[in-house]
ModelCIF file with pLDDT and N, C-alpha, C, O atoms, coordinates in Angstrom:
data_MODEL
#
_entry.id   MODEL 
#
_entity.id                         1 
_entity.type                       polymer 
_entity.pdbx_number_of_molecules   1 
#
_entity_poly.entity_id                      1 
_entity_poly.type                           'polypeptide(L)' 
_entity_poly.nstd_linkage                   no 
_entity_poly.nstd_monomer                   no 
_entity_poly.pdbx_seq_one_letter_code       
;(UNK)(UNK)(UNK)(UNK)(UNK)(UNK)(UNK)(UNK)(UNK)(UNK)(UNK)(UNK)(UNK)(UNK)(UNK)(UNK)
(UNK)(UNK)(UNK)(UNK)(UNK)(UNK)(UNK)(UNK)(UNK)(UNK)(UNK)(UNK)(UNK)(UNK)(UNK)(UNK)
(UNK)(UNK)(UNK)(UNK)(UNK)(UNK)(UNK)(UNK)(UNK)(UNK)(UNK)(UNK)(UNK)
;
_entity_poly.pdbx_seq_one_letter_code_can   XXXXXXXXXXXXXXXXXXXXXXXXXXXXXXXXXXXXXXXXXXXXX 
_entity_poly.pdbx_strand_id                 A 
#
loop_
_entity_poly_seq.entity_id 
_entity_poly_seq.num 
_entity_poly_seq.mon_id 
_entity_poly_seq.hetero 
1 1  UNK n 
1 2  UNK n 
1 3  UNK n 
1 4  UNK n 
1 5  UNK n 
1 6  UNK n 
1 7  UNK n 
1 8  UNK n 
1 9  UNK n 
1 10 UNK n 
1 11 UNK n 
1 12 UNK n 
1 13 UNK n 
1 14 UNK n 
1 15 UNK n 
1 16 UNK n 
1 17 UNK n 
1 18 UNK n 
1 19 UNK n 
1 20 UNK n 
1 21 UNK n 
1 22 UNK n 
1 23 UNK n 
1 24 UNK n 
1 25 UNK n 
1 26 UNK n 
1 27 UNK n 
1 28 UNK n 
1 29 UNK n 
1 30 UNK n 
1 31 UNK n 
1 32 UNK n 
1 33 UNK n 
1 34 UNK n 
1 35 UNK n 
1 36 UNK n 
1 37 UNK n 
1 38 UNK n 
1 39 UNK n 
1 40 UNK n 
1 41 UNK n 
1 42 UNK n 
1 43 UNK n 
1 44 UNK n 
1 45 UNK n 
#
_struct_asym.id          A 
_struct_asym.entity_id   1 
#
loop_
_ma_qa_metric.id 
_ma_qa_metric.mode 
_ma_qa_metric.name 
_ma_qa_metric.software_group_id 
_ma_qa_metric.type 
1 global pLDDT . pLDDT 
2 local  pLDDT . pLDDT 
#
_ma_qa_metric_global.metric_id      1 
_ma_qa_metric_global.metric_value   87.84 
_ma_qa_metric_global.model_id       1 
_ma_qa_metric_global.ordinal_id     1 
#
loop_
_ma_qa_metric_local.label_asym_id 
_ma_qa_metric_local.label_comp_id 
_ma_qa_metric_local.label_seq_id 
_ma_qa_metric_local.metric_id 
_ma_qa_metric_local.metric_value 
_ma_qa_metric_local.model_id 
_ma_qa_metric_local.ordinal_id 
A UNK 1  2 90.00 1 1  
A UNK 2  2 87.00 1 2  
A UNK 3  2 86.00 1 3  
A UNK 4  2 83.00 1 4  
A UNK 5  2 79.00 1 5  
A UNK 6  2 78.00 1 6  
A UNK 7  2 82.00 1 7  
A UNK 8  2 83.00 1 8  
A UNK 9  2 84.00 1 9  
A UNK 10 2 80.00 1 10 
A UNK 11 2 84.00 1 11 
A UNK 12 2 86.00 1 12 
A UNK 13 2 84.00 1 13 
A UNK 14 2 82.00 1 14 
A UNK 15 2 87.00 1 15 
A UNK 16 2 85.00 1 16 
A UNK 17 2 82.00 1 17 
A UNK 18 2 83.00 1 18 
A UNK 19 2 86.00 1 19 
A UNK 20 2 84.00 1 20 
A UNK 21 2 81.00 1 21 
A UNK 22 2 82.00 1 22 
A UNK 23 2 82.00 1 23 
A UNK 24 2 80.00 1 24 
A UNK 25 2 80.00 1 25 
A UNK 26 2 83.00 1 26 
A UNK 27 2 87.00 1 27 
A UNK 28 2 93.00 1 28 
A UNK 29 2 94.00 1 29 
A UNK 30 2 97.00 1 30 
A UNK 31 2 96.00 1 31 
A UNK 32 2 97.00 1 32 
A UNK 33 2 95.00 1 33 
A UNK 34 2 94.00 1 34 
A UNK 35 2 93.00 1 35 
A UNK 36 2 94.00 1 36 
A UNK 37 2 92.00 1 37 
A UNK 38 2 93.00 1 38 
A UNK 39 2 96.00 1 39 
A UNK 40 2 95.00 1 40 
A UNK 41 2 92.00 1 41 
A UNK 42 2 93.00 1 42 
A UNK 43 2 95.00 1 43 
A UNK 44 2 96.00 1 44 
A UNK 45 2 98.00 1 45 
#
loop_
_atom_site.group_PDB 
_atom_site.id 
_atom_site.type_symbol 
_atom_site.label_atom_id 
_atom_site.label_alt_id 
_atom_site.label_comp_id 
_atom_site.label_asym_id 
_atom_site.label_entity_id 
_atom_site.label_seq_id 
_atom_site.pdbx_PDB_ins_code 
_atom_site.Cartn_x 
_atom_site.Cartn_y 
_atom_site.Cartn_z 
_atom_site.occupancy 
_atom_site.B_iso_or_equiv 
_atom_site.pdbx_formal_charge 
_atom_site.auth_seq_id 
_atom_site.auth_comp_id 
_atom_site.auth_asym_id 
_atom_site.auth_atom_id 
_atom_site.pdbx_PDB_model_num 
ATOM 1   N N  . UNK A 1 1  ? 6.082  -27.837 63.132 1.00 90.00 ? 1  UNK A N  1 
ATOM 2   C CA . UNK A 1 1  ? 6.324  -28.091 61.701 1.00 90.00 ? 1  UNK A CA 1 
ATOM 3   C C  . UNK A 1 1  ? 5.043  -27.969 60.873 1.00 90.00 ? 1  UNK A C  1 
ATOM 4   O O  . UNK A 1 1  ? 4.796  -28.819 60.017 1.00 90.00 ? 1  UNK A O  1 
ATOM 5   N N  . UNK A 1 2  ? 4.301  -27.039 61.079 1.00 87.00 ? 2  UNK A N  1 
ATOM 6   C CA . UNK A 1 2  ? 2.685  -26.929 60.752 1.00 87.00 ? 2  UNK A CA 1 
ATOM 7   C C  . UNK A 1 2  ? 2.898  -26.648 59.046 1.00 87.00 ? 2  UNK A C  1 
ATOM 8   O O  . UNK A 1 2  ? 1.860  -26.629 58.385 1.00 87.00 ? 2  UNK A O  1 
ATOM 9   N N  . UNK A 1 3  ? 4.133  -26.442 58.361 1.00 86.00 ? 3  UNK A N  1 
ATOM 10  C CA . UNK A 1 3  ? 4.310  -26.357 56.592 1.00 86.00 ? 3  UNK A CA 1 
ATOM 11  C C  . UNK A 1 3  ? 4.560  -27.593 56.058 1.00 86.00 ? 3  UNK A C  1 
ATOM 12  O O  . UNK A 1 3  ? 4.206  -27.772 54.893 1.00 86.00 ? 3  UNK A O  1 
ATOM 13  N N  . UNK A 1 4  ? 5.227  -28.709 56.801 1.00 83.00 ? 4  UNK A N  1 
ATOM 14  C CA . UNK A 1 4  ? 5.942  -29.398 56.210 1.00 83.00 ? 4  UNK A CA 1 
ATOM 15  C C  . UNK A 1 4  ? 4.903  -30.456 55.086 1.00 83.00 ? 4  UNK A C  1 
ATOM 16  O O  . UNK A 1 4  ? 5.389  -31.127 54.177 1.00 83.00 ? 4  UNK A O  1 
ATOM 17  N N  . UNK A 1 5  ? 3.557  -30.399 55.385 1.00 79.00 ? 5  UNK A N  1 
ATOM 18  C CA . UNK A 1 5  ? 2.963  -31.222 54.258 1.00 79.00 ? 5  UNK A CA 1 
ATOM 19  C C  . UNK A 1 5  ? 2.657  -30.737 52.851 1.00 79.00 ? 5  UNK A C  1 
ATOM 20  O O  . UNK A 1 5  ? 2.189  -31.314 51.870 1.00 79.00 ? 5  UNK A O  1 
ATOM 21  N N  . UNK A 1 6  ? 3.142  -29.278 53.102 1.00 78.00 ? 6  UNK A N  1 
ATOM 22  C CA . UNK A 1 6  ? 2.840  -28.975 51.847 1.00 78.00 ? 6  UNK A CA 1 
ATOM 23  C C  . UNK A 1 6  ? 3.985  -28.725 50.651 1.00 78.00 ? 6  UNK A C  1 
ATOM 24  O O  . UNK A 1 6  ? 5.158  -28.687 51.024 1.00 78.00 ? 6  UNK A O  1 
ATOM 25  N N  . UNK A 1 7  ? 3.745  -28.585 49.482 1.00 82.00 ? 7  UNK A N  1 
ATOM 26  C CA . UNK A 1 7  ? 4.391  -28.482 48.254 1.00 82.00 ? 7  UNK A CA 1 
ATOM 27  C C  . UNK A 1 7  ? 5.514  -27.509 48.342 1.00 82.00 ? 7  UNK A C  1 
ATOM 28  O O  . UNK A 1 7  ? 5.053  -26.384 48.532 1.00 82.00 ? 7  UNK A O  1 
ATOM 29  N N  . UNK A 1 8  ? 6.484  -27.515 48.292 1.00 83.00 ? 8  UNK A N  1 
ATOM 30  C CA . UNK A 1 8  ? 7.669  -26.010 48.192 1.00 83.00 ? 8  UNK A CA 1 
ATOM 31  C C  . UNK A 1 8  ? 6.881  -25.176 47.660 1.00 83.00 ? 8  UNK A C  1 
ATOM 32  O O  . UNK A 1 8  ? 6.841  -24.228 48.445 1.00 83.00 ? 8  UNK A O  1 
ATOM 33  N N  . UNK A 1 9  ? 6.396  -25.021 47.013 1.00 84.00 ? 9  UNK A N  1 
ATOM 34  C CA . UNK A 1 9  ? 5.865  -23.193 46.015 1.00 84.00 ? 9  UNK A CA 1 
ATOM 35  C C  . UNK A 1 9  ? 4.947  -22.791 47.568 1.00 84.00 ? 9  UNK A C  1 
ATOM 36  O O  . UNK A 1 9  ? 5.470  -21.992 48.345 1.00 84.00 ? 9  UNK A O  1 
ATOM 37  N N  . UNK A 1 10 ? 3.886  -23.276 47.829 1.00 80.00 ? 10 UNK A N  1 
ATOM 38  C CA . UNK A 1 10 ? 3.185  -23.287 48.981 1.00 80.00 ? 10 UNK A CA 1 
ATOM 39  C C  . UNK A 1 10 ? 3.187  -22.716 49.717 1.00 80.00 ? 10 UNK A C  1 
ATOM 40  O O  . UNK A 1 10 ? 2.674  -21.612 49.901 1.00 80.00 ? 10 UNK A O  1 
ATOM 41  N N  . UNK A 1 11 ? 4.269  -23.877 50.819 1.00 84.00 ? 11 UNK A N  1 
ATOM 42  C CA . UNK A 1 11 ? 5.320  -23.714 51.833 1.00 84.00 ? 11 UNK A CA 1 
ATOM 43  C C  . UNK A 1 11 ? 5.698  -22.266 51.838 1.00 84.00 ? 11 UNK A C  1 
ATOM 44  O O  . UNK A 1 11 ? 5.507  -21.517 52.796 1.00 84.00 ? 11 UNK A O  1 
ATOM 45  N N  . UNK A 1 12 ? 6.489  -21.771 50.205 1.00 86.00 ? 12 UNK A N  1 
ATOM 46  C CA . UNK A 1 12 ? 7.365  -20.542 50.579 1.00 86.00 ? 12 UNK A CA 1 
ATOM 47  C C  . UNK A 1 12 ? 5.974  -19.136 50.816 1.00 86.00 ? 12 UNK A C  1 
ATOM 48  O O  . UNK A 1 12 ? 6.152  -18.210 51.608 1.00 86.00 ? 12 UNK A O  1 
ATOM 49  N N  . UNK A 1 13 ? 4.918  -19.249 50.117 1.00 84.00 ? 13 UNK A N  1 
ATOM 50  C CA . UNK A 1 13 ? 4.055  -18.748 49.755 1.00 84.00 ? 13 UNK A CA 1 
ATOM 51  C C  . UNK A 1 13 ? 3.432  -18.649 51.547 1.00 84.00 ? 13 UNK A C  1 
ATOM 52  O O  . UNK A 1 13 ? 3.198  -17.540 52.027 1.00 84.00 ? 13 UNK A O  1 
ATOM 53  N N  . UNK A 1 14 ? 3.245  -19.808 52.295 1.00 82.00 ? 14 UNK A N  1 
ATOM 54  C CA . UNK A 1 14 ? 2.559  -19.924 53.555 1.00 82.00 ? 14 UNK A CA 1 
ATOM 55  C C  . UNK A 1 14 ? 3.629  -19.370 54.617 1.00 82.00 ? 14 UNK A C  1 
ATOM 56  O O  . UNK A 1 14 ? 3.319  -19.234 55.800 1.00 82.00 ? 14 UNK A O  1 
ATOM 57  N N  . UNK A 1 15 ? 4.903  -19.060 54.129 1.00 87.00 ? 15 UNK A N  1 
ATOM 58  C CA . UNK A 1 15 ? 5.432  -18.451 55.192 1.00 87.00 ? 15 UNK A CA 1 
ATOM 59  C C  . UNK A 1 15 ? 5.800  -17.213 54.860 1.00 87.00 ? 15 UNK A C  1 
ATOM 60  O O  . UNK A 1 15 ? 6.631  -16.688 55.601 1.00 87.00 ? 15 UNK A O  1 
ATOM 61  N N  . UNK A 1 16 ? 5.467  -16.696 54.088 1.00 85.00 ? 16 UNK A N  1 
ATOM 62  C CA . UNK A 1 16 ? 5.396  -14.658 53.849 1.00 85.00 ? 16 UNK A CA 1 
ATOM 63  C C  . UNK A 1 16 ? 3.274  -14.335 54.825 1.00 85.00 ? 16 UNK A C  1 
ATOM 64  O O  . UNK A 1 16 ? 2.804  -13.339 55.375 1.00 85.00 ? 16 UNK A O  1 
ATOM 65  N N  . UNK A 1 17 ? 2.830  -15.376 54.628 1.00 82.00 ? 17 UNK A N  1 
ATOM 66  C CA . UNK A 1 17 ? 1.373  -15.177 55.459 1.00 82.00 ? 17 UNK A CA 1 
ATOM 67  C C  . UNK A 1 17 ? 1.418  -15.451 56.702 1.00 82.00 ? 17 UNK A C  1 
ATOM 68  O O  . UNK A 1 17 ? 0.764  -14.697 57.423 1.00 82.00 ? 17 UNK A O  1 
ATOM 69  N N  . UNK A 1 18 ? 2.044  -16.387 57.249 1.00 83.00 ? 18 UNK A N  1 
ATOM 70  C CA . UNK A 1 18 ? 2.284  -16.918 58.682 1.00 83.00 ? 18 UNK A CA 1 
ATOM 71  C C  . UNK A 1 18 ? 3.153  -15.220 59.477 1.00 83.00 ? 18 UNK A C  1 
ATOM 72  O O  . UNK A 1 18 ? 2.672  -14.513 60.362 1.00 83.00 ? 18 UNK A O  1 
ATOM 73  N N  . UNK A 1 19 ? 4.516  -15.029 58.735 1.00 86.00 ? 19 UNK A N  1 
ATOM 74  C CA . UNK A 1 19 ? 4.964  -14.157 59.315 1.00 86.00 ? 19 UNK A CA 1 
ATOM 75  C C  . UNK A 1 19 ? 4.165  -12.618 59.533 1.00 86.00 ? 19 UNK A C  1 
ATOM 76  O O  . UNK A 1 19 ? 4.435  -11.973 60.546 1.00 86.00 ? 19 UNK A O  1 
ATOM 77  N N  . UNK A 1 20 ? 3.077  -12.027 58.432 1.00 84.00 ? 20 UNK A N  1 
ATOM 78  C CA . UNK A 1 20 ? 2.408  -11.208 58.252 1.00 84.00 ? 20 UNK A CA 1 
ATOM 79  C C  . UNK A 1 20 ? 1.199  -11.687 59.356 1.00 84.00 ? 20 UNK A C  1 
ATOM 80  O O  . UNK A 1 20 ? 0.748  -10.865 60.154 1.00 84.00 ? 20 UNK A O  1 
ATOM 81  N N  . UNK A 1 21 ? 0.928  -12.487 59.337 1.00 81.00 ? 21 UNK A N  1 
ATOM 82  C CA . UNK A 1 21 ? 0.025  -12.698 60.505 1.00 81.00 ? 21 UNK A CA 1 
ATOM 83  C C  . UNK A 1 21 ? 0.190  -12.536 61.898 1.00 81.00 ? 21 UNK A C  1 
ATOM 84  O O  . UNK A 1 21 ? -0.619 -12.343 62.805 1.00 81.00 ? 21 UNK A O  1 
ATOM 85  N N  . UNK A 1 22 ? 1.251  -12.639 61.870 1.00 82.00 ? 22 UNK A N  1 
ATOM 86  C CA . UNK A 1 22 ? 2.238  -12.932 63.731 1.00 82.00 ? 22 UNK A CA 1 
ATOM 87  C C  . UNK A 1 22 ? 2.527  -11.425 63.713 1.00 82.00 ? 22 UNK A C  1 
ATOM 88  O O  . UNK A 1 22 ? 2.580  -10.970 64.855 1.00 82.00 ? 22 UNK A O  1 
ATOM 89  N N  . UNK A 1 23 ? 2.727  -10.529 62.750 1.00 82.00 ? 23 UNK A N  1 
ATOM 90  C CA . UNK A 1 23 ? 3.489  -9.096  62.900 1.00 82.00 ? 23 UNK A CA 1 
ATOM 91  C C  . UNK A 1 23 ? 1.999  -8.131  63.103 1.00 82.00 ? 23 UNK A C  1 
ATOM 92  O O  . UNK A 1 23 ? 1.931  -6.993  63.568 1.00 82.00 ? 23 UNK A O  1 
ATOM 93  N N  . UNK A 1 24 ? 0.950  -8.935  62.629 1.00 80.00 ? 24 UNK A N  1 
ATOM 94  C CA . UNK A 1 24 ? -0.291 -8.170  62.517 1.00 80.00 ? 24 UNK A CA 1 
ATOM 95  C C  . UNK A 1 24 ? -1.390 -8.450  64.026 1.00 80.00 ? 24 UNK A C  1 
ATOM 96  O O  . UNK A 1 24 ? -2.287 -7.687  64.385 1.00 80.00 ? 24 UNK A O  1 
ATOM 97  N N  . UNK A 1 25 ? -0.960 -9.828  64.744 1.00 80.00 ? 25 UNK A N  1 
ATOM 98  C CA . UNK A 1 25 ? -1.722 -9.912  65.741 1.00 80.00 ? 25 UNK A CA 1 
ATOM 99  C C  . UNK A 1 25 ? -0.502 -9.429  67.301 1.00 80.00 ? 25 UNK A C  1 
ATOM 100 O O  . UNK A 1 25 ? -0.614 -9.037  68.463 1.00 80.00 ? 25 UNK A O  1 
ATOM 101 N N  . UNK A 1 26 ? 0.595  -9.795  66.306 1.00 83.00 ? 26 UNK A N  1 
ATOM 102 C CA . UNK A 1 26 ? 1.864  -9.523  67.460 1.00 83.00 ? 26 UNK A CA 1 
ATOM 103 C C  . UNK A 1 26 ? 1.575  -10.142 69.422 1.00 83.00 ? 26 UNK A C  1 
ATOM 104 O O  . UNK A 1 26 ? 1.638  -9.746  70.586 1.00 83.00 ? 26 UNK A O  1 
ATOM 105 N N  . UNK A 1 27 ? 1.065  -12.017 68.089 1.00 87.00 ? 27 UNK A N  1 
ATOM 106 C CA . UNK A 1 27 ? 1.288  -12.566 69.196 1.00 87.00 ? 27 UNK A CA 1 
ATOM 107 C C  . UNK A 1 27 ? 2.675  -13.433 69.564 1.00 87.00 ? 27 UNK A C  1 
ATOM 108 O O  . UNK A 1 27 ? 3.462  -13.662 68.646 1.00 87.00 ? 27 UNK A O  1 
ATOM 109 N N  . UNK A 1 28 ? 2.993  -13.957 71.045 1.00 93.00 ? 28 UNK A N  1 
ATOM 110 C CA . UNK A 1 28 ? 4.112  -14.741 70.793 1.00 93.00 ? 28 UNK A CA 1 
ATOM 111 C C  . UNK A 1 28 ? 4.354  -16.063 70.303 1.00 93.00 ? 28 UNK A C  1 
ATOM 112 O O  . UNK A 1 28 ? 3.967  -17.096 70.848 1.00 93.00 ? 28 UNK A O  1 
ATOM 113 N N  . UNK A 1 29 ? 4.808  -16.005 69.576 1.00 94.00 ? 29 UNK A N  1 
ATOM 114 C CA . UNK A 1 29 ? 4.856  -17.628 69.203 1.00 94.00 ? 29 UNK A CA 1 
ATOM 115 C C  . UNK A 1 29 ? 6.256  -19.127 69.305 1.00 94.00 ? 29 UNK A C  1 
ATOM 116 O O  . UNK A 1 29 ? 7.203  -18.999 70.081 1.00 94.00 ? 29 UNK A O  1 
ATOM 117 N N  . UNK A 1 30 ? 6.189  -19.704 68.900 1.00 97.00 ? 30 UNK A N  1 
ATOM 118 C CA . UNK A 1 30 ? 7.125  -20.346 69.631 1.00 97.00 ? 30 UNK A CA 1 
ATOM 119 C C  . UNK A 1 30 ? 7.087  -21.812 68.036 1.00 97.00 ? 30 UNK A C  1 
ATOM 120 O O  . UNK A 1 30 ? 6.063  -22.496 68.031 1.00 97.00 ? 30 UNK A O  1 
ATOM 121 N N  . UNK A 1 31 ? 7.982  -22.080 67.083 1.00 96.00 ? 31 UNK A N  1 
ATOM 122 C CA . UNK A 1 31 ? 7.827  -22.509 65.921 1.00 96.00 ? 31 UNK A CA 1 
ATOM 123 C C  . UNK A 1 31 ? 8.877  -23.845 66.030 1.00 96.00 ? 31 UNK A C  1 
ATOM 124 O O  . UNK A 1 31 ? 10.004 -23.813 66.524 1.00 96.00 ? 31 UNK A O  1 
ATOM 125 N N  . UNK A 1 32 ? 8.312  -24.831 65.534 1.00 97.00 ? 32 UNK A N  1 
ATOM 126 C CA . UNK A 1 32 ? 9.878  -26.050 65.388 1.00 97.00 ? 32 UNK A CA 1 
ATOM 127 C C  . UNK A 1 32 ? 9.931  -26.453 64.112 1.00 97.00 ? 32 UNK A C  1 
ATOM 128 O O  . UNK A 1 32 ? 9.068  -27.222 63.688 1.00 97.00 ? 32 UNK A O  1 
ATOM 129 N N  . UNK A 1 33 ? 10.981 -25.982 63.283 1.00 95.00 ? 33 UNK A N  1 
ATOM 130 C CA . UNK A 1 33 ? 11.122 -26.766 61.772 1.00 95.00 ? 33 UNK A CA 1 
ATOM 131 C C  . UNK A 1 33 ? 12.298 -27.309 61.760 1.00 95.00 ? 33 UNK A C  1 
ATOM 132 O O  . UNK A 1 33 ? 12.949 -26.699 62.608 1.00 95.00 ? 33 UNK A O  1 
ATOM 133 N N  . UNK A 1 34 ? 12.898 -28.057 61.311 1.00 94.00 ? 34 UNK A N  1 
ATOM 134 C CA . UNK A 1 34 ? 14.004 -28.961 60.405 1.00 94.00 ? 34 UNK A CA 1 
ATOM 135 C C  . UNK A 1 34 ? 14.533 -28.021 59.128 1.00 94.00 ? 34 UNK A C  1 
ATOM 136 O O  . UNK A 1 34 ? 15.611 -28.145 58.547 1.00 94.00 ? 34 UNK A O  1 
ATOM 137 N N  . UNK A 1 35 ? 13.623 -27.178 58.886 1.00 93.00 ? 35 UNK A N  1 
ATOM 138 C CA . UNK A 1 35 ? 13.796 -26.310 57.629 1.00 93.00 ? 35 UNK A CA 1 
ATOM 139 C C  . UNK A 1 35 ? 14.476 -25.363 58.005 1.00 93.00 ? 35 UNK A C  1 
ATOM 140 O O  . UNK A 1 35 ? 14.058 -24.555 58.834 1.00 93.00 ? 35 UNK A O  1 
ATOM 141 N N  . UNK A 1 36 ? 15.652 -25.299 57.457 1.00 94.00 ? 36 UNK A N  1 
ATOM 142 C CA . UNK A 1 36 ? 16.844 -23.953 58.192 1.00 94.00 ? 36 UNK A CA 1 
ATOM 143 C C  . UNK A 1 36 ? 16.480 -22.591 57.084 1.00 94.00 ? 36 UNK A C  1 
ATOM 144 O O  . UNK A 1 36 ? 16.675 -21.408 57.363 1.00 94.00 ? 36 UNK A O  1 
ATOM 145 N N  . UNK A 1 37 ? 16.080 -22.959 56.173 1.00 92.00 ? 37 UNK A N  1 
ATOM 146 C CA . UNK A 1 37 ? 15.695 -21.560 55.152 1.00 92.00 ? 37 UNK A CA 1 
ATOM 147 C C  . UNK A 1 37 ? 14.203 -21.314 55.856 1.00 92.00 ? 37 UNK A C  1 
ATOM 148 O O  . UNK A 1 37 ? 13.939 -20.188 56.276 1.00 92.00 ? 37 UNK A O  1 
ATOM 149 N N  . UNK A 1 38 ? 13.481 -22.123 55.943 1.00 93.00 ? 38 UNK A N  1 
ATOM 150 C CA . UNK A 1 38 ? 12.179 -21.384 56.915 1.00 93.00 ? 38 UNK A CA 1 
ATOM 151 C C  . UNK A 1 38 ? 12.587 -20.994 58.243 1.00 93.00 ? 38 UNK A C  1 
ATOM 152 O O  . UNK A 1 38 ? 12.318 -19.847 58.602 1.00 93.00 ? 38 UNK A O  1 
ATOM 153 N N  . UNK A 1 39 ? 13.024 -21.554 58.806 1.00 96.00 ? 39 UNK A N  1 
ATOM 154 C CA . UNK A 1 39 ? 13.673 -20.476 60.232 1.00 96.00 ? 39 UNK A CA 1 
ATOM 155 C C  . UNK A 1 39 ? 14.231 -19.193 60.021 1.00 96.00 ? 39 UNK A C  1 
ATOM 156 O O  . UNK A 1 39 ? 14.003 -18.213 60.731 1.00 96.00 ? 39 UNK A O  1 
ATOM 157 N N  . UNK A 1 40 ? 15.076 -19.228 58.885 1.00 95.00 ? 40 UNK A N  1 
ATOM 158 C CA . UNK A 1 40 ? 15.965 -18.039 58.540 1.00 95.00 ? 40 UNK A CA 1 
ATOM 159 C C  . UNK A 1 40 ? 14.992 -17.011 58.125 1.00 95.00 ? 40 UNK A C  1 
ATOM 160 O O  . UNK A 1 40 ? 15.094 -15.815 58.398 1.00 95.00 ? 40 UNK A O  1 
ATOM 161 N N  . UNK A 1 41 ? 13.911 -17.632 57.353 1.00 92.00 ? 41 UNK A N  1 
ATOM 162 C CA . UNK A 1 41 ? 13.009 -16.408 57.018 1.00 92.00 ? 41 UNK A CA 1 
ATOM 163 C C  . UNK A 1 41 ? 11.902 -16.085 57.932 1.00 92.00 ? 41 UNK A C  1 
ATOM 164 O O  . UNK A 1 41 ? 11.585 -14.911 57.741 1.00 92.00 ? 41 UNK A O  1 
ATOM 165 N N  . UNK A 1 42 ? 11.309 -16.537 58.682 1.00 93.00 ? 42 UNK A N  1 
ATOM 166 C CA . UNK A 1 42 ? 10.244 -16.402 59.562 1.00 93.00 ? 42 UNK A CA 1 
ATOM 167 C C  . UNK A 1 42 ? 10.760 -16.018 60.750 1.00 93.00 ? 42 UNK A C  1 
ATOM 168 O O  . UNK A 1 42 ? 9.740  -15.537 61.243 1.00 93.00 ? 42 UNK A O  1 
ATOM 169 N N  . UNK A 1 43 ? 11.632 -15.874 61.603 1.00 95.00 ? 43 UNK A N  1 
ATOM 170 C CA . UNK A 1 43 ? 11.817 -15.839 62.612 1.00 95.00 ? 43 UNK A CA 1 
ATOM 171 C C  . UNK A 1 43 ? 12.862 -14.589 63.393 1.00 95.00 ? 43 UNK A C  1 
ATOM 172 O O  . UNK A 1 43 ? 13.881 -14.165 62.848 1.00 95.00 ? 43 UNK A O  1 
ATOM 173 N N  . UNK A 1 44 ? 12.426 -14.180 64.597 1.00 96.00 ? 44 UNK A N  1 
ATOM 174 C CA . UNK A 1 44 ? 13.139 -13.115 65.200 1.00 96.00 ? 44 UNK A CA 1 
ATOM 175 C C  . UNK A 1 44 ? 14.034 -13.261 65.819 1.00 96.00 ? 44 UNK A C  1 
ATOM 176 O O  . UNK A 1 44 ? 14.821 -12.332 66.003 1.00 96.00 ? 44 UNK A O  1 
ATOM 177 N N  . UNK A 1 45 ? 14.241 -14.662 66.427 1.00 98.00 ? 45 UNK A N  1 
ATOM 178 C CA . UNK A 1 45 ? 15.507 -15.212 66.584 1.00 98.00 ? 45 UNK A CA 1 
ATOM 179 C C  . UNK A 1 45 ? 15.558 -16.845 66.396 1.00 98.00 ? 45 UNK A C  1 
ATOM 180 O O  . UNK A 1 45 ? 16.626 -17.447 66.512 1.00 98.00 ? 45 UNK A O  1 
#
């Protein structure tokens, strides 16, 4: 849950960089949120 302290604008802002980061080092990662719209957007499955 490494977003959850931050502000919504943020948050949405830190997960278009998180995902660009993971597609750019294309390492594996492994993510746990409560946030079903951040799963939906960040994730490959």
């Amino acid at each position: 849950e490494p977003l959850s302290n931050l502000d919504a604008k943020l948050r949405a802002e830190m997960r278009v960089e998180l995902r660009e980061l993971q597609g750019r080092l294309g390492i594996t990662s492994v993510y746990v949120t409560h946030d079903q719209e951040e799963a939906l957007a960040i994730s490959d499955r």
